[in-house]
N, C-alpha and C. Protein backbone atom coordinates (compact mmCIF):
# COMPACT_ATOMS: atom_id res chain seq x y z
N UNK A 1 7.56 10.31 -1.83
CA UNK A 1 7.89 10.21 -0.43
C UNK A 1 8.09 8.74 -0.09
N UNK A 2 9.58 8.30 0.94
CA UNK A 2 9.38 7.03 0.84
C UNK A 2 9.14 7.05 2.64
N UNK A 3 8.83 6.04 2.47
CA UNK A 3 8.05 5.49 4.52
C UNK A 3 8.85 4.24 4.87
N UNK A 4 9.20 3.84 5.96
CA UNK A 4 9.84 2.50 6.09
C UNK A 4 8.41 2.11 7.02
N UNK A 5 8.03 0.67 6.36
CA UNK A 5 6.60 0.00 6.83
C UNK A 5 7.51 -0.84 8.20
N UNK A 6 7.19 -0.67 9.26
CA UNK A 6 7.53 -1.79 10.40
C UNK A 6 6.63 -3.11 10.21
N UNK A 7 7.03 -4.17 9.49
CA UNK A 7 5.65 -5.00 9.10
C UNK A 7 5.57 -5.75 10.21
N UNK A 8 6.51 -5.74 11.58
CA UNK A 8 5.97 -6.67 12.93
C UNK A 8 5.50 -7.80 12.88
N UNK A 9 5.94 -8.45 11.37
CA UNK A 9 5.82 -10.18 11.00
C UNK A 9 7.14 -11.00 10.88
N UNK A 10 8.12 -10.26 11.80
CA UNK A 10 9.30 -11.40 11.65
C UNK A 10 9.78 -11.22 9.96
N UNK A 11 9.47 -10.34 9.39
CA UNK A 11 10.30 -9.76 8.26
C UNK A 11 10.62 -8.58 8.07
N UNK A 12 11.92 -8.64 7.48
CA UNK A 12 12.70 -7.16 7.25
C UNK A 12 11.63 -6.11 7.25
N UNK A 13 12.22 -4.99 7.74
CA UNK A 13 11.17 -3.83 7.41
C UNK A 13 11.52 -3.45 6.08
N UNK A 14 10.30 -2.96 5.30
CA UNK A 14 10.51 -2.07 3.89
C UNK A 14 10.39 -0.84 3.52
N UNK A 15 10.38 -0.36 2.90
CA UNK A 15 10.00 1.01 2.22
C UNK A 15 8.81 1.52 1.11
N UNK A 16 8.29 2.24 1.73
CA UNK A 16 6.75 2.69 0.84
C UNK A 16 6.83 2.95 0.57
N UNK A 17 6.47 3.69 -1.14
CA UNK A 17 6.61 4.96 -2.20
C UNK A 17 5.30 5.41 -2.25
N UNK A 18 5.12 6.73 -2.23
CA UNK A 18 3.55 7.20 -2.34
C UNK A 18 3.85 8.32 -3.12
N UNK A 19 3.41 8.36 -4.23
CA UNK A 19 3.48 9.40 -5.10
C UNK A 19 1.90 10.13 -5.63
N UNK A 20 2.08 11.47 -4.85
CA UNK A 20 0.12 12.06 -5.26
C UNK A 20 0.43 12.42 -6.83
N UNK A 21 -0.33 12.32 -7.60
CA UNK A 21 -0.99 13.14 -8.60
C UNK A 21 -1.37 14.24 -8.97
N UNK A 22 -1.34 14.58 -10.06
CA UNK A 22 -2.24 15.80 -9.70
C UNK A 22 -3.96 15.37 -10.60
N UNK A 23 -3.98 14.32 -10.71
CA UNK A 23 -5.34 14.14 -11.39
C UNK A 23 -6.32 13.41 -10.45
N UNK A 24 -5.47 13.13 -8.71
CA UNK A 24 -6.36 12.63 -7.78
C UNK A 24 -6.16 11.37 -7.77
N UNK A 25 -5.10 10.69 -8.43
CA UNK A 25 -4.52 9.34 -8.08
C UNK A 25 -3.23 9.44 -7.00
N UNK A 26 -3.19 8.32 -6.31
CA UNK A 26 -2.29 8.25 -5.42
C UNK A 26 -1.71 6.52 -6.13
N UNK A 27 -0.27 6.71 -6.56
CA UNK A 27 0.54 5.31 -6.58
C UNK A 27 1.61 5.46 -5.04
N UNK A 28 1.58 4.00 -5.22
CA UNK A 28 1.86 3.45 -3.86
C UNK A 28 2.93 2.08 -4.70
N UNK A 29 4.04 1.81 -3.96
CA UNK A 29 5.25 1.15 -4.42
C UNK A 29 6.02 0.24 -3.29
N UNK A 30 5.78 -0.81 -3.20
CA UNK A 30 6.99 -1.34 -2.04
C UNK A 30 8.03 -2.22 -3.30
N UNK A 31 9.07 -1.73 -3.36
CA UNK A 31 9.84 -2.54 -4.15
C UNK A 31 10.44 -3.24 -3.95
N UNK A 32 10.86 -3.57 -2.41
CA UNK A 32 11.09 -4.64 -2.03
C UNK A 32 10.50 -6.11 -2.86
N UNK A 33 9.23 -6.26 -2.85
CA UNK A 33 8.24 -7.18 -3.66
C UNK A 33 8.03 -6.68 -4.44
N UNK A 34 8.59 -5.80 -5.73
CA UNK A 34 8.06 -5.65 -6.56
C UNK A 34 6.62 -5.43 -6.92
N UNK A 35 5.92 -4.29 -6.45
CA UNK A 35 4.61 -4.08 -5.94
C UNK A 35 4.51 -2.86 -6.44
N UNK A 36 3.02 -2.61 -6.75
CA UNK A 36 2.71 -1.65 -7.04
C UNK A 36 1.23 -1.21 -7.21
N UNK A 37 0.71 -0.10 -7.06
CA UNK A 37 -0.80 -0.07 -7.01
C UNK A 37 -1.42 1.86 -7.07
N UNK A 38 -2.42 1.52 -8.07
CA UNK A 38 -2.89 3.16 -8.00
C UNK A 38 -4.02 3.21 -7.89
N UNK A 39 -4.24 3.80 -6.68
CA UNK A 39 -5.72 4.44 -5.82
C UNK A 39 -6.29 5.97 -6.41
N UNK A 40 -7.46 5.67 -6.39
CA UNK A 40 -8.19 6.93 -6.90
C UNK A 40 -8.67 7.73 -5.25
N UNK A 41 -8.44 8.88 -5.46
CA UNK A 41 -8.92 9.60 -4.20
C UNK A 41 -10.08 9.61 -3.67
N UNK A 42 -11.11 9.42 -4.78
CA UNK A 42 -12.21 9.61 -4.58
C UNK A 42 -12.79 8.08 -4.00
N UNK A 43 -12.44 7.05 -4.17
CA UNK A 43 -12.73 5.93 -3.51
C UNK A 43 -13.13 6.02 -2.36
N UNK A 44 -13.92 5.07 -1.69
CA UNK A 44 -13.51 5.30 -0.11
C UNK A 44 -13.10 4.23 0.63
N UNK A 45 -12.42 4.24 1.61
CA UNK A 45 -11.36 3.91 1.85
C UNK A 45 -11.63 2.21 1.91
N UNK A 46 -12.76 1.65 2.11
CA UNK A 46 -13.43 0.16 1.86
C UNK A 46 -12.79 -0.72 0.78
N UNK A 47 -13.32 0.69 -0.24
CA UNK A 47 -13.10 -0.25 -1.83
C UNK A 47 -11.60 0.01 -2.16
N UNK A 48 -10.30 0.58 -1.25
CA UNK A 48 -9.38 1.14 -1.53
C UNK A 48 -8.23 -0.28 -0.56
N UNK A 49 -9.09 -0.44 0.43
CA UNK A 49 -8.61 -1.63 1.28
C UNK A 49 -8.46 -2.94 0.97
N UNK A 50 -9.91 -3.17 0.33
CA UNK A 50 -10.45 -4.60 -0.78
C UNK A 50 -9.42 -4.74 -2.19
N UNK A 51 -8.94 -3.27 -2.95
CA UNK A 51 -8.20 -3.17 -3.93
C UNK A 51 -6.61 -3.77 -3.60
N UNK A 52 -6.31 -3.21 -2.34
CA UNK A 52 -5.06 -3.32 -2.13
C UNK A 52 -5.04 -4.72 -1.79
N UNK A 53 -5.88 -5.10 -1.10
CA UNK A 53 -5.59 -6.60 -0.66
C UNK A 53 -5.89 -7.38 -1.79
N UNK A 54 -6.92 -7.48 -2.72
CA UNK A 54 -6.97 -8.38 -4.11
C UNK A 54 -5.15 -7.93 -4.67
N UNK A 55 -4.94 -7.00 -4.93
CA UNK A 55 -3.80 -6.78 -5.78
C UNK A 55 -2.51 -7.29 -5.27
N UNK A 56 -2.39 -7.53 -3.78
CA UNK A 56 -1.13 -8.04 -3.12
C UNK A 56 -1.51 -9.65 -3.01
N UNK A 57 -2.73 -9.91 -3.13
CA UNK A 57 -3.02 -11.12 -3.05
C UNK A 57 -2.56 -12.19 -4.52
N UNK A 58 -2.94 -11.25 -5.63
CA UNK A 58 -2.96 -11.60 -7.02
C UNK A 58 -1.11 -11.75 -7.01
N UNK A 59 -0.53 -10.95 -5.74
CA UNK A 59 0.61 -10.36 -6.34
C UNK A 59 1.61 -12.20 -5.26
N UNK A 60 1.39 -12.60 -4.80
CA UNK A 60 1.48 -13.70 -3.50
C UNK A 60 2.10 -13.13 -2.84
N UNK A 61 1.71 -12.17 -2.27
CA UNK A 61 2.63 -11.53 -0.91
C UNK A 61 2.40 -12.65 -0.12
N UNK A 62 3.17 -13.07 0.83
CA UNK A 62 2.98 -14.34 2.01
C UNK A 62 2.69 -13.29 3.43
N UNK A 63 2.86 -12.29 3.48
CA UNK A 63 2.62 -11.86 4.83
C UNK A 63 1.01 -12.10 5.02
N UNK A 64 1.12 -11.22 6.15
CA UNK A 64 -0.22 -10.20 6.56
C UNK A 64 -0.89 -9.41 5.71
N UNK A 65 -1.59 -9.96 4.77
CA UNK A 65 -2.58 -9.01 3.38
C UNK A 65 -2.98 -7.95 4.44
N UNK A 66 -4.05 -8.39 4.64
CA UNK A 66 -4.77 -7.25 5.38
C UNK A 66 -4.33 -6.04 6.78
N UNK A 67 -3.15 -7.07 7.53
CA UNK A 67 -2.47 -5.39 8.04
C UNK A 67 -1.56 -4.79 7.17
N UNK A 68 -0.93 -5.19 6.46
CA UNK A 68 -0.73 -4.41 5.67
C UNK A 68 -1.17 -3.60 4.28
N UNK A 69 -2.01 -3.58 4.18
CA UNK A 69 -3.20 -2.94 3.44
C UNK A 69 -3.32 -1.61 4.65
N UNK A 70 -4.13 -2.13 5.90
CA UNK A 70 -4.09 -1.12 6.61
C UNK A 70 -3.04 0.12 7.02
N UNK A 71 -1.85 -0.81 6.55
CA UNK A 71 -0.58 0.26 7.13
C UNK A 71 -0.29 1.35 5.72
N UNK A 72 -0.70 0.52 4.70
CA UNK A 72 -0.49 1.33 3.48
C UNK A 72 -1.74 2.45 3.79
N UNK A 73 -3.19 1.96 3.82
CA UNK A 73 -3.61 3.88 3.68
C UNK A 73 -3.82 4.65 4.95
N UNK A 74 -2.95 3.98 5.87
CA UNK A 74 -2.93 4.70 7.55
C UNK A 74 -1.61 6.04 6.52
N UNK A 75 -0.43 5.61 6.08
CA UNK A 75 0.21 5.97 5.59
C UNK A 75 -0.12 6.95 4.36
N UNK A 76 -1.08 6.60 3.52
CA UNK A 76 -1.48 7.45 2.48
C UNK A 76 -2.02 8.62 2.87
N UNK A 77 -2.77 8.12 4.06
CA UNK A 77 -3.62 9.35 4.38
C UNK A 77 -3.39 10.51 5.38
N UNK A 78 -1.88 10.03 5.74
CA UNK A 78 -1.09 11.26 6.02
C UNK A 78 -0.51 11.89 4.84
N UNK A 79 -0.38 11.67 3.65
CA UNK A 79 0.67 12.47 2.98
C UNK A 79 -0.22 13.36 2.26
């Protein structure tokens, strides 16, 4: 499923990839940045927030780490 993220930082909007599993992983894709990341379901949503933001951090996203972290599992956790 893809999502267009409104990132409301004065940059292009992008597109989310969220692909469920069936073993209870959720990958998540903005390819715009070449990004990518796989969440376990069972996490909760803390250590799933902290993951995403170390991994976009490791990754030098220049935006907003942390709202967008939030917009990614506001987004996950509809699908």
């Amino acid at each position: 499923m893809a999502i267009v993220l409104d990132t409301k930082l004065g940059q292009k909007d992008t597109e989310l990839y969220i692909t469920h599993t069936e073993d209870g992983r959720v990958i998540v894709a903005i390819p715009a940045i070449h990004w990518s990341a796989e969440l376990r379901l069972c996490d909760n949503k803390v250590e799933q927030n902290e993951y995403i933001q170390a991994s976009l951090q490791f990754h030098m996203y220049e935006g907003d780490i942390t709202e967008l972290a939030d917009m990614i599992l506001e987004h996950t956790a509809k699908c």
